[in-house]
PDB file of N, CA and C in Angstrom:
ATOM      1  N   UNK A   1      24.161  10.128  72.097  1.00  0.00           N
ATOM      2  CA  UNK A   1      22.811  10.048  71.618  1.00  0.00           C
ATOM      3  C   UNK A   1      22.114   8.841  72.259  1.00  0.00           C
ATOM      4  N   UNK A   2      20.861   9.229  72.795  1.00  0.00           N
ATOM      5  CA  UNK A   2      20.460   7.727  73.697  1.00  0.00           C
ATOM      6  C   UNK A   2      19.637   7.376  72.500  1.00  0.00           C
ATOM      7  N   UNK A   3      19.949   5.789  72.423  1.00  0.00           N
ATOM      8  CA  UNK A   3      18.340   4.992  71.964  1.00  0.00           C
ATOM      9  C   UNK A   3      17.458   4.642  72.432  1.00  0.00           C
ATOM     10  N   UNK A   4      16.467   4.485  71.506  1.00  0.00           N
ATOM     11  CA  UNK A   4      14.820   4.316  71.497  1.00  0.00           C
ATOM     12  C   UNK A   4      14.084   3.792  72.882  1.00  0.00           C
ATOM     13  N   UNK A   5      14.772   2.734  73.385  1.00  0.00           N
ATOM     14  CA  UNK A   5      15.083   2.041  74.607  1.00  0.00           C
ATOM     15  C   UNK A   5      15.464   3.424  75.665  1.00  0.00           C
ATOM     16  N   UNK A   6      16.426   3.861  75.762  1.00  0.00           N
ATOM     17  CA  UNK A   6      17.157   4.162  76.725  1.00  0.00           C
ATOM     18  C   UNK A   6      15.905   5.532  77.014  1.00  0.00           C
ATOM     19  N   UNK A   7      15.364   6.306  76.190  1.00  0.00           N
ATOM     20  CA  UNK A   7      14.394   7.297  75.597  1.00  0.00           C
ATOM     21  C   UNK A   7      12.783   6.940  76.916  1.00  0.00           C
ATOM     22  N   UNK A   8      12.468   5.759  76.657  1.00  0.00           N
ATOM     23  CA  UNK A   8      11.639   5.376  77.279  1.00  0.00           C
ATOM     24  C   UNK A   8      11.606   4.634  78.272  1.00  0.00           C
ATOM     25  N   UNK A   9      12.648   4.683  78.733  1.00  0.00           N
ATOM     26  CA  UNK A   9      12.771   3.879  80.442  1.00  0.00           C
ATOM     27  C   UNK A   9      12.468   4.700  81.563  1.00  0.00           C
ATOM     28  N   UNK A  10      11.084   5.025  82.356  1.00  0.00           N
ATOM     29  CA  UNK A  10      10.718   5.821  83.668  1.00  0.00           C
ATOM     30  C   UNK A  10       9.662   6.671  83.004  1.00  0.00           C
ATOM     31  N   UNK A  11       9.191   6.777  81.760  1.00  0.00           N
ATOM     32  CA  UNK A  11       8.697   7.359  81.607  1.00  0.00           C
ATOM     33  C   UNK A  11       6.709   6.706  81.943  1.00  0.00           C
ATOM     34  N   UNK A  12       6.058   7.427  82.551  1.00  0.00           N
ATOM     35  CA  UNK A  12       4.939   7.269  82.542  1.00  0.00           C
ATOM     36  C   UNK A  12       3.441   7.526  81.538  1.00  0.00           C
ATOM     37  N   UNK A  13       2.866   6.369  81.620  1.00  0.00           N
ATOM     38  CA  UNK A  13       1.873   6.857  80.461  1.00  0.00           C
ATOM     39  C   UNK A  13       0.775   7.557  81.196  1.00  0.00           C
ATOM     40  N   UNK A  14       0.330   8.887  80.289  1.00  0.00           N
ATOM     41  CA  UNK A  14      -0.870   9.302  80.291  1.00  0.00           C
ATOM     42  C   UNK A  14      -2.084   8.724  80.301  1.00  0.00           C
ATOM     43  N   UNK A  15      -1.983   8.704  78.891  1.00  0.00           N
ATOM     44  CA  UNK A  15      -3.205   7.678  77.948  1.00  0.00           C
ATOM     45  C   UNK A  15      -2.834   7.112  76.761  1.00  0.00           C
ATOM     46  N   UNK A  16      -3.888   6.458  76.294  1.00  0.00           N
ATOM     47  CA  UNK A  16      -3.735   5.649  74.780  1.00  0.00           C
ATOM     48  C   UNK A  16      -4.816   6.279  74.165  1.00  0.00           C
ATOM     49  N   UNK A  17      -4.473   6.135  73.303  1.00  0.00           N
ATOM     50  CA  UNK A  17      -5.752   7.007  71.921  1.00  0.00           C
ATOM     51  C   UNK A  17      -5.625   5.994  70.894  1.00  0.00           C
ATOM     52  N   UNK A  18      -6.686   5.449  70.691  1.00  0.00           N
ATOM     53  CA  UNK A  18      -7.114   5.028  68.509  1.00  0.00           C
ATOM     54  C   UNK A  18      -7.606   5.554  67.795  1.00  0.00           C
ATOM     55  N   UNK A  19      -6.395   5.133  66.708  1.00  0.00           N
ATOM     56  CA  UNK A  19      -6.976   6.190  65.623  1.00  0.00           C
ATOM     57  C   UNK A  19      -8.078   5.430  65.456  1.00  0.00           C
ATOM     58  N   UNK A  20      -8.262   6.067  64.074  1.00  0.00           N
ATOM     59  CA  UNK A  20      -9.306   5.222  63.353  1.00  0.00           C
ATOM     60  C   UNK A  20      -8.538   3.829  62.600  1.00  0.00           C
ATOM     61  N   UNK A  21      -9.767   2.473  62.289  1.00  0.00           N
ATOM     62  CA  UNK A  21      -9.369   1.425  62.313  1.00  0.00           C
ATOM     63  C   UNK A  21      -8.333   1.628  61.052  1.00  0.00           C
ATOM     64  N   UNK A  22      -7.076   1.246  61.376  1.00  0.00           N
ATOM     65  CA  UNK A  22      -5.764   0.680  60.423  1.00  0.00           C
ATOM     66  C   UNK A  22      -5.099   1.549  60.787  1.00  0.00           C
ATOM     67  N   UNK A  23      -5.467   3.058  61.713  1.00  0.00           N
ATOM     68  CA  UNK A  23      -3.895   4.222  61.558  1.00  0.00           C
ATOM     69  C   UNK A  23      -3.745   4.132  63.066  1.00  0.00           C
ATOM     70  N   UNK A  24      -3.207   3.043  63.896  1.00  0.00           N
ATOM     71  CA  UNK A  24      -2.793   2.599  64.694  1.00  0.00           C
ATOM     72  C   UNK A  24      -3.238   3.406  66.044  1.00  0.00           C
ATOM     73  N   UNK A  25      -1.968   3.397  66.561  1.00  0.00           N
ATOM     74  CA  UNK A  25      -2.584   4.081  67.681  1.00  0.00           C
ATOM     75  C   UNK A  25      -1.110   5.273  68.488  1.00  0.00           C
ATOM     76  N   UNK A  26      -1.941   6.329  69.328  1.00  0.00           N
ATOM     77  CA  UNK A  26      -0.708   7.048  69.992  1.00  0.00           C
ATOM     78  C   UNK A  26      -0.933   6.496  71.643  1.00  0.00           C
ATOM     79  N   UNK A  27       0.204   7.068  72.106  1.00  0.00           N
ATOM     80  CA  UNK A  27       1.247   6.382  73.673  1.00  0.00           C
ATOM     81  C   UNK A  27       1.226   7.857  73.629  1.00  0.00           C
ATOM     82  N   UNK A  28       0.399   8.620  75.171  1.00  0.00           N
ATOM     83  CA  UNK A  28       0.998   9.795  75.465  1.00  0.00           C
ATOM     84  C   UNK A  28       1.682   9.853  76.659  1.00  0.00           C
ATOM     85  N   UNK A  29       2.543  10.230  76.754  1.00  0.00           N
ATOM     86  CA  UNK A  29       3.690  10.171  78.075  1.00  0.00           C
ATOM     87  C   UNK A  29       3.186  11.453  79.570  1.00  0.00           C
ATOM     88  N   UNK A  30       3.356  11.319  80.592  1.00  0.00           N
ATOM     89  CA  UNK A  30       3.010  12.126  81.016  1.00  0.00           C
ATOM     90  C   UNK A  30       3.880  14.119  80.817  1.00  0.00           C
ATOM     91  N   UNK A  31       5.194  13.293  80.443  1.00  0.00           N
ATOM     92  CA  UNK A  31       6.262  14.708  80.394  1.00  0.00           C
ATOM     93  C   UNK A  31       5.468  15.242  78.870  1.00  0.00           C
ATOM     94  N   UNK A  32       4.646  14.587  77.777  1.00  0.00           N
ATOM     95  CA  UNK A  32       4.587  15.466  76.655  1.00  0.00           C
ATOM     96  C   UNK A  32       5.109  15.112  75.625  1.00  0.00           C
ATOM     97  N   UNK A  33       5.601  13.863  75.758  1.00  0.00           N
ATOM     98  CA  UNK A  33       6.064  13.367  74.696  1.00  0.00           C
ATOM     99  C   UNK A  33       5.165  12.362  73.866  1.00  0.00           C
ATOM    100  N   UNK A  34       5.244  11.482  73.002  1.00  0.00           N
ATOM    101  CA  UNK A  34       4.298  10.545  72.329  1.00  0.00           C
ATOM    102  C   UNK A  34       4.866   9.746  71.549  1.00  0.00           C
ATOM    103  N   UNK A  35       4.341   8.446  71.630  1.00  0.00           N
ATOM    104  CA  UNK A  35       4.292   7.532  70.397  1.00  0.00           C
ATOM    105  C   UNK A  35       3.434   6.964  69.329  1.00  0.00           C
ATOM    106  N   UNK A  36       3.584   7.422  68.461  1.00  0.00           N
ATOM    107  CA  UNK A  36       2.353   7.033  67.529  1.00  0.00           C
ATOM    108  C   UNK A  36       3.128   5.452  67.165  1.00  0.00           C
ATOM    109  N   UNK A  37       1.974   4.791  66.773  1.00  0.00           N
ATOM    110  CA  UNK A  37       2.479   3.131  66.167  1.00  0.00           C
ATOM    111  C   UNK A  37       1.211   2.865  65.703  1.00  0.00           C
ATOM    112  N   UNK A  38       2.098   2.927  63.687  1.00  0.00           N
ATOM    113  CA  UNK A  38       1.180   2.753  62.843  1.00  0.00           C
ATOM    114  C   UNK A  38       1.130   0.676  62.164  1.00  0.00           C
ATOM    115  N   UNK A  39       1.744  -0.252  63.307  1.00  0.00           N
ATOM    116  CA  UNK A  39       1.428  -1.121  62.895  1.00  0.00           C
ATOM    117  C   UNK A  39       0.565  -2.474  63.906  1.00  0.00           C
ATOM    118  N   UNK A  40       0.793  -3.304  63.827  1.00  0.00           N
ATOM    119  CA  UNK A  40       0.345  -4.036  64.569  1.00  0.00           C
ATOM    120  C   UNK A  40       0.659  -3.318  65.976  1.00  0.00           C
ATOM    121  N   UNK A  41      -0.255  -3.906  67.461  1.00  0.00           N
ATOM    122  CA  UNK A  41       0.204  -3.792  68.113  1.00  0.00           C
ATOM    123  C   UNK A  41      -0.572  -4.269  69.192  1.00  0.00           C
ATOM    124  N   UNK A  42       0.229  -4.776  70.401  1.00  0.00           N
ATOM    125  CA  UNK A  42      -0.065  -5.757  71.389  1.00  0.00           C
ATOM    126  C   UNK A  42       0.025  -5.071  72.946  1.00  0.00           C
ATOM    127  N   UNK A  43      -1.318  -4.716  73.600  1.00  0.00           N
ATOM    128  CA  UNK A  43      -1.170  -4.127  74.391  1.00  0.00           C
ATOM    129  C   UNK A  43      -1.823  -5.071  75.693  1.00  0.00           C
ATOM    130  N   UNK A  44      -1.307  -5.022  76.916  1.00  0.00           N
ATOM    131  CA  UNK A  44      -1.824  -5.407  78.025  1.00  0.00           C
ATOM    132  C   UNK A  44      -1.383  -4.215  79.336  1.00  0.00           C
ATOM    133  N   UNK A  45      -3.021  -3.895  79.339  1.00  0.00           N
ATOM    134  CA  UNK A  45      -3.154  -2.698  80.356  1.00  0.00           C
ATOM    135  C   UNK A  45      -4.036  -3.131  81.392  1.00  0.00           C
ATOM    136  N   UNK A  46      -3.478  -3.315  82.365  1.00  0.00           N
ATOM    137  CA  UNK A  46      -4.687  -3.409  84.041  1.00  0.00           C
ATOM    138  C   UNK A  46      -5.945  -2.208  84.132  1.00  0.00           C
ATOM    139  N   UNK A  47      -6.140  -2.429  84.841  1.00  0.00           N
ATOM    140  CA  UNK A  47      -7.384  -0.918  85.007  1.00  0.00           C
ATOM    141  C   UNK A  47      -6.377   0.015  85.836  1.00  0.00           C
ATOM    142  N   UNK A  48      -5.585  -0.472  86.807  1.00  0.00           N
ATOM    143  CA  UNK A  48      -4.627   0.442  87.571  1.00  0.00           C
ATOM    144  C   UNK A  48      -3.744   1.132  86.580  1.00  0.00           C
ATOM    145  N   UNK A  49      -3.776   1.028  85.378  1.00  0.00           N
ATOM    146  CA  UNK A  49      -2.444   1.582  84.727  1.00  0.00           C
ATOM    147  C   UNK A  49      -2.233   2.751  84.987  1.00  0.00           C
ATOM    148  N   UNK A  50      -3.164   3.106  85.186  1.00  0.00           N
ATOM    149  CA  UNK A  50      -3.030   5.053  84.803  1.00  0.00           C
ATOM    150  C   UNK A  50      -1.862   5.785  85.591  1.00  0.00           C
ATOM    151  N   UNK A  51      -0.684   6.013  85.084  1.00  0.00           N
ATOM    152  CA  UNK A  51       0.403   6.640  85.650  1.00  0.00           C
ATOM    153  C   UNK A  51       1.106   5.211  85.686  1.00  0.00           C
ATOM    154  N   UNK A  52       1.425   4.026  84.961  1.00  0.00           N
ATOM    155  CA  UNK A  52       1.837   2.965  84.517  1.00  0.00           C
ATOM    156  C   UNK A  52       3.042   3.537  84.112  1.00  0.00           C
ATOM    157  N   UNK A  53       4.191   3.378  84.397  1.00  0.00           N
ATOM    158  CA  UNK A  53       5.714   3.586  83.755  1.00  0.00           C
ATOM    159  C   UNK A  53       6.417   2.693  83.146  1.00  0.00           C
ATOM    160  N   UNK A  54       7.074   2.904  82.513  1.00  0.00           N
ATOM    161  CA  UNK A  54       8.115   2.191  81.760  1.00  0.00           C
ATOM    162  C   UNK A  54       9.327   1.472  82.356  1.00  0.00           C
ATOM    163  N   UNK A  55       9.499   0.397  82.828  1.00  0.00           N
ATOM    164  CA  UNK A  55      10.229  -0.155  83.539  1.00  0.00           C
ATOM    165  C   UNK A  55      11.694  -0.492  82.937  1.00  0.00           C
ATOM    166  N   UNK A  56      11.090  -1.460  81.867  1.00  0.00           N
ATOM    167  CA  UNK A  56      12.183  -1.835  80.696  1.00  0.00           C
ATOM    168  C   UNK A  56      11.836  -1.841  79.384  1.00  0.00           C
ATOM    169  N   UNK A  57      12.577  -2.097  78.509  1.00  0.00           N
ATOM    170  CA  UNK A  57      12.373  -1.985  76.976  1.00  0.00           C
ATOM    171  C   UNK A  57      13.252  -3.737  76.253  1.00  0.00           C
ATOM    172  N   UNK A  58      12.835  -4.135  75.623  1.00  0.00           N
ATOM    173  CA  UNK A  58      13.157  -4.909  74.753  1.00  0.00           C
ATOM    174  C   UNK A  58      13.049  -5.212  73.833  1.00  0.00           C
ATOM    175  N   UNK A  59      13.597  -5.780  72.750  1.00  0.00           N
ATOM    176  CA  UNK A  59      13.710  -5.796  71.510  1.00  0.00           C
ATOM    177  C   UNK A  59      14.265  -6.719  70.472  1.00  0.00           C
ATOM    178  N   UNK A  60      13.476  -7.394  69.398  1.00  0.00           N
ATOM    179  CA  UNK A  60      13.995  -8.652  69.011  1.00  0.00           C
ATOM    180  C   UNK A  60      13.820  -8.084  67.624  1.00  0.00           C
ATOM    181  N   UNK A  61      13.993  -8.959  66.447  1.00  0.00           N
ATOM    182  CA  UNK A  61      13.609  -8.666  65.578  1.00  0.00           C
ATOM    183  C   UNK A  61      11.974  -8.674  64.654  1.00  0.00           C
ATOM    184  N   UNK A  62      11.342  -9.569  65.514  1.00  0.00           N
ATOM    185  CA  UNK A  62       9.604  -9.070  65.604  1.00  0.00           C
ATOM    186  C   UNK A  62       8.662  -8.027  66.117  1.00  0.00           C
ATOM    187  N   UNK A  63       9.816  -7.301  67.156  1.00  0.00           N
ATOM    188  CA  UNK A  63       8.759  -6.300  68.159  1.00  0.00           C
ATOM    189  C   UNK A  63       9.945  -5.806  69.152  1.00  0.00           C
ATOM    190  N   UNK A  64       9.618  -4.448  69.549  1.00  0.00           N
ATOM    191  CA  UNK A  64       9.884  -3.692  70.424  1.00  0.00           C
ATOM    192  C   UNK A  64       8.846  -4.292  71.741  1.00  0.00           C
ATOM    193  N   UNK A  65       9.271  -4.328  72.764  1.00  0.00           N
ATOM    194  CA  UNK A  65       8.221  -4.269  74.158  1.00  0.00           C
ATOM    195  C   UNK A  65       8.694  -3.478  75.164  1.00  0.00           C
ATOM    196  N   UNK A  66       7.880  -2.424  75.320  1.00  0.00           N
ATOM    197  CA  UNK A  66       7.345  -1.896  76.637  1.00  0.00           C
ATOM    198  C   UNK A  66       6.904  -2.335  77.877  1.00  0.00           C
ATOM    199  N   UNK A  67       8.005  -2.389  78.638  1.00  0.00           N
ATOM    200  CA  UNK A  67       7.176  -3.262  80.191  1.00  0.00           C
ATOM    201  C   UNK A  67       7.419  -2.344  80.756  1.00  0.00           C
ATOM    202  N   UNK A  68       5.823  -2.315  81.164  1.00  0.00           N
ATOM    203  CA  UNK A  68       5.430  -1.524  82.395  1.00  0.00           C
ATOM    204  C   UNK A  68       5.125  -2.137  83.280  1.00  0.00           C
ATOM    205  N   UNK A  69       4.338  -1.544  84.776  1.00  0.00           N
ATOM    206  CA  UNK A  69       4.728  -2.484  86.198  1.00  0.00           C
ATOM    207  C   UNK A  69       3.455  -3.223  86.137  1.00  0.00           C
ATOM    208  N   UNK A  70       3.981  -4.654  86.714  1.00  0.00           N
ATOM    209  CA  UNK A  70       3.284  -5.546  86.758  1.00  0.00           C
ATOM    210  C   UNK A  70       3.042  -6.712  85.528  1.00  0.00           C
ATOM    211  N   UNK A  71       2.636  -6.725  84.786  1.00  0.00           N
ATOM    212  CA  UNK A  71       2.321  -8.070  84.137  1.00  0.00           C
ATOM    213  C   UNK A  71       1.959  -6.977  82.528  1.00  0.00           C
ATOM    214  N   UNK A  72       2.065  -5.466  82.640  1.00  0.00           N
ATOM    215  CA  UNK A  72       1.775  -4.958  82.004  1.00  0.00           C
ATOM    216  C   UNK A  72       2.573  -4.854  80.591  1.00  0.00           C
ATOM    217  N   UNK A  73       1.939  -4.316  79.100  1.00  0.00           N
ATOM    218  CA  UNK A  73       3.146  -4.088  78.643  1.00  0.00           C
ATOM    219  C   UNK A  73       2.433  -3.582  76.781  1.00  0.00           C
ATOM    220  N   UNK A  74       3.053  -2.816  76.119  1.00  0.00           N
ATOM    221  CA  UNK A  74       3.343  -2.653  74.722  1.00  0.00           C
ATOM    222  C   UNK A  74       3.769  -2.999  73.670  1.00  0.00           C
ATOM    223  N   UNK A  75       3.532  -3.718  72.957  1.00  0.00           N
ATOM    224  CA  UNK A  75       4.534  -4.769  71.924  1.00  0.00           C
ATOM    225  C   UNK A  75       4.474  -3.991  71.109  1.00  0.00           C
ATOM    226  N   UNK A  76       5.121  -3.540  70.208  1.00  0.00           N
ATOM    227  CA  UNK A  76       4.860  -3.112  68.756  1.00  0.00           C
ATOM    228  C   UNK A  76       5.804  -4.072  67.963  1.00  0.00           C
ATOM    229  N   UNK A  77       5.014  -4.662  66.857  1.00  0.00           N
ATOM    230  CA  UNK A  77       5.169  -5.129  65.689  1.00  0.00           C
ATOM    231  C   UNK A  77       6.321  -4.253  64.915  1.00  0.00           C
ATOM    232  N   UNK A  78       7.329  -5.018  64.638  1.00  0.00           N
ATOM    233  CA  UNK A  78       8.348  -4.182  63.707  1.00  0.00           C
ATOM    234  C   UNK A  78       8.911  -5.643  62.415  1.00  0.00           C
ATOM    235  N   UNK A  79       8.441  -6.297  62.188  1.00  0.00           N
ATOM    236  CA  UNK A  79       8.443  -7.790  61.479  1.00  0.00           C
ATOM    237  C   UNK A  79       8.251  -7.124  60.046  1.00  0.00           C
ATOM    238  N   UNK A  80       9.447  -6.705  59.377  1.00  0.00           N
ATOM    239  CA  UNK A  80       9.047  -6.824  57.819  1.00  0.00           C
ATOM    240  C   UNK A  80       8.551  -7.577  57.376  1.00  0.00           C
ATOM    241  N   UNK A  81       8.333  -9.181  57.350  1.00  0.00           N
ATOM    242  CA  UNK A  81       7.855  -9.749  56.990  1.00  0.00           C
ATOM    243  C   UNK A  81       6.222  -9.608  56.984  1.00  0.00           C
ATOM    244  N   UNK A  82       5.986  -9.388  58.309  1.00  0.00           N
ATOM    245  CA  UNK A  82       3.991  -8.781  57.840  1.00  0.00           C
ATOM    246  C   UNK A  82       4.155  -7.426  57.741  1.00  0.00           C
ATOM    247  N   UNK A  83       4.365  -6.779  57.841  1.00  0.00           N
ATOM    248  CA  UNK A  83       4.521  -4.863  57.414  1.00  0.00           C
ATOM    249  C   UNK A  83       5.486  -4.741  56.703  1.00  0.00           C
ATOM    250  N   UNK A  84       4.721  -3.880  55.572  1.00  0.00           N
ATOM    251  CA  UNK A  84       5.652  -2.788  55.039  1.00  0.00           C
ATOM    252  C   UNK A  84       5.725  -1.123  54.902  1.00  0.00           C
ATOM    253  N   UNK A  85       4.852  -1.451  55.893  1.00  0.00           N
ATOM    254  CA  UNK A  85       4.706   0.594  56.063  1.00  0.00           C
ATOM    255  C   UNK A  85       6.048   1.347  56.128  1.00  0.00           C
ATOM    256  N   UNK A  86       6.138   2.526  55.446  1.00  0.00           N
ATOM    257  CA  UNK A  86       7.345   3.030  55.660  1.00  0.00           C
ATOM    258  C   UNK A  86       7.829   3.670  56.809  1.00  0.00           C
ATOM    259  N   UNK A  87       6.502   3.930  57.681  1.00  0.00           N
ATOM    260  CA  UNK A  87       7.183   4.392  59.367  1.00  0.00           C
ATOM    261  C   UNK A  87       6.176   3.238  59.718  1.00  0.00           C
ATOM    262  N   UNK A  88       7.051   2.524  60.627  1.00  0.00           N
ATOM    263  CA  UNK A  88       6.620   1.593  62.077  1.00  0.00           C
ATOM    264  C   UNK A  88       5.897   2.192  63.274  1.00  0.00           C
ATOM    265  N   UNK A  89       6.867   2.800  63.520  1.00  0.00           N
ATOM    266  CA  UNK A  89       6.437   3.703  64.865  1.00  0.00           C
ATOM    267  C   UNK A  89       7.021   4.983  64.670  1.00  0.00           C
ATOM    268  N   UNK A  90       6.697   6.211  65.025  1.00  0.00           N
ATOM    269  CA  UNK A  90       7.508   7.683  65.693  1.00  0.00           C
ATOM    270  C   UNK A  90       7.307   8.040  66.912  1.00  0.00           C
ATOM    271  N   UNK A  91       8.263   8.639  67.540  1.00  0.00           N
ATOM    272  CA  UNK A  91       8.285   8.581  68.618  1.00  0.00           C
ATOM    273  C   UNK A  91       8.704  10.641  68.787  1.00  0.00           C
ATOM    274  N   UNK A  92       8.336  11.580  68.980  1.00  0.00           N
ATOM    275  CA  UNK A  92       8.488  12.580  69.192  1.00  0.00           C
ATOM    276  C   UNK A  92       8.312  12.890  70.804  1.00  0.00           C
ATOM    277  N   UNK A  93      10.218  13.757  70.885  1.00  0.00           N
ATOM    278  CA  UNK A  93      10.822  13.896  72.298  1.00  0.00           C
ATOM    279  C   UNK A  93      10.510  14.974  72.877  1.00  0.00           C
ATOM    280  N   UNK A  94      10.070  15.732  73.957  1.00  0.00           N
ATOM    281  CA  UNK A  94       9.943  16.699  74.403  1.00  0.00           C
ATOM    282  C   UNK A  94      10.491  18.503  73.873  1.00  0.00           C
ATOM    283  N   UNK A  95      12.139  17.946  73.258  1.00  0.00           N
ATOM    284  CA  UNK A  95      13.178  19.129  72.528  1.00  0.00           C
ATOM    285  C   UNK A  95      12.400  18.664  71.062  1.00  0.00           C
ATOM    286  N   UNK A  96      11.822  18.055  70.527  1.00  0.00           N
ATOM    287  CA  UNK A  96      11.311  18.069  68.990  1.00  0.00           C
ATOM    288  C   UNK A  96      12.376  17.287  68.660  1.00  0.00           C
ATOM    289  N   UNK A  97      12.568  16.104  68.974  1.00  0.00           N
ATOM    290  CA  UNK A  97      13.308  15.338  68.473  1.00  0.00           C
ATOM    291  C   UNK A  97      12.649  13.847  67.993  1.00  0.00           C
ATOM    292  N   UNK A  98      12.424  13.442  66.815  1.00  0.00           N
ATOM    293  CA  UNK A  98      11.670  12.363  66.099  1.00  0.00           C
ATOM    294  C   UNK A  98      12.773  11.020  65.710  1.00  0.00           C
ATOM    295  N   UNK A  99      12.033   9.982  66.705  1.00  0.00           N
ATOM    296  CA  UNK A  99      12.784   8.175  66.546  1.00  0.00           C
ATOM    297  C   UNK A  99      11.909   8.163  65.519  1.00  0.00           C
ATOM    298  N   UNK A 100      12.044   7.603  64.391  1.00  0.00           N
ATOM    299  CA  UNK A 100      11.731   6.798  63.665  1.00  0.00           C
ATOM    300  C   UNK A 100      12.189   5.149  63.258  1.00  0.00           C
ATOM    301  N   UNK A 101      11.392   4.323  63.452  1.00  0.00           N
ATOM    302  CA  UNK A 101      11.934   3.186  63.264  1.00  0.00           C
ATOM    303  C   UNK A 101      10.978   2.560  61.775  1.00  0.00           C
ATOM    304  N   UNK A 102      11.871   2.117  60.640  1.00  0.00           N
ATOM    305  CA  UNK A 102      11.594   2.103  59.171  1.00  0.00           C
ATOM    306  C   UNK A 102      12.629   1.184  58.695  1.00  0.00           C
TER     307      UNK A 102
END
């Protein structure tokens, strides 16, 4: 079974979408896949991003990060301490397969 990490390494972004203010935002992948992230979240996108991939993934106990190429990148907030939403992020896989991180 790969993790969350291993899931999103090469993958390229589409686009970003906001919700409306507080229901975060979705990550659409170019293969069809997505991430919604319903909490904080820290994005640095160039104007070149478009077709921006996923290089590496990291992960502490404040935040997941997404590095993409260049100086680029995705933080999501996963800090119980300021959130308590019961989903963080979902992540739905191409086969219908749902990461949840909670």
């Amino acid at each position: 079974m790969q993790t969350f990490g291993e899931r999103m390494i090469g993958k390229s972004i589409r686009s970003l979408e906001r919700s409306e203010p507080g229901f975060g935002i979705t990550v659409l992948f170019s293969d069809g896949t997505g991430l919604t992230v319903y909490t904080e979240v820290a994005l640095r996108i160039s104007d070149a991003a478009s077709g921006s991939y996923v290089e590496r993934v990291t992960s502490t106990d404040q935040e997941i990060t997404l590095h993409l190429g260049g100086n680029d990148f995705v933080a999501i907030s996963i800090d119980r301490q300021k959130h308590d939403a019961a989903e963080l992020f979902v992540y739905q896989d191409t086969d219908g397969t749902f990461v949840v991180q909670n």
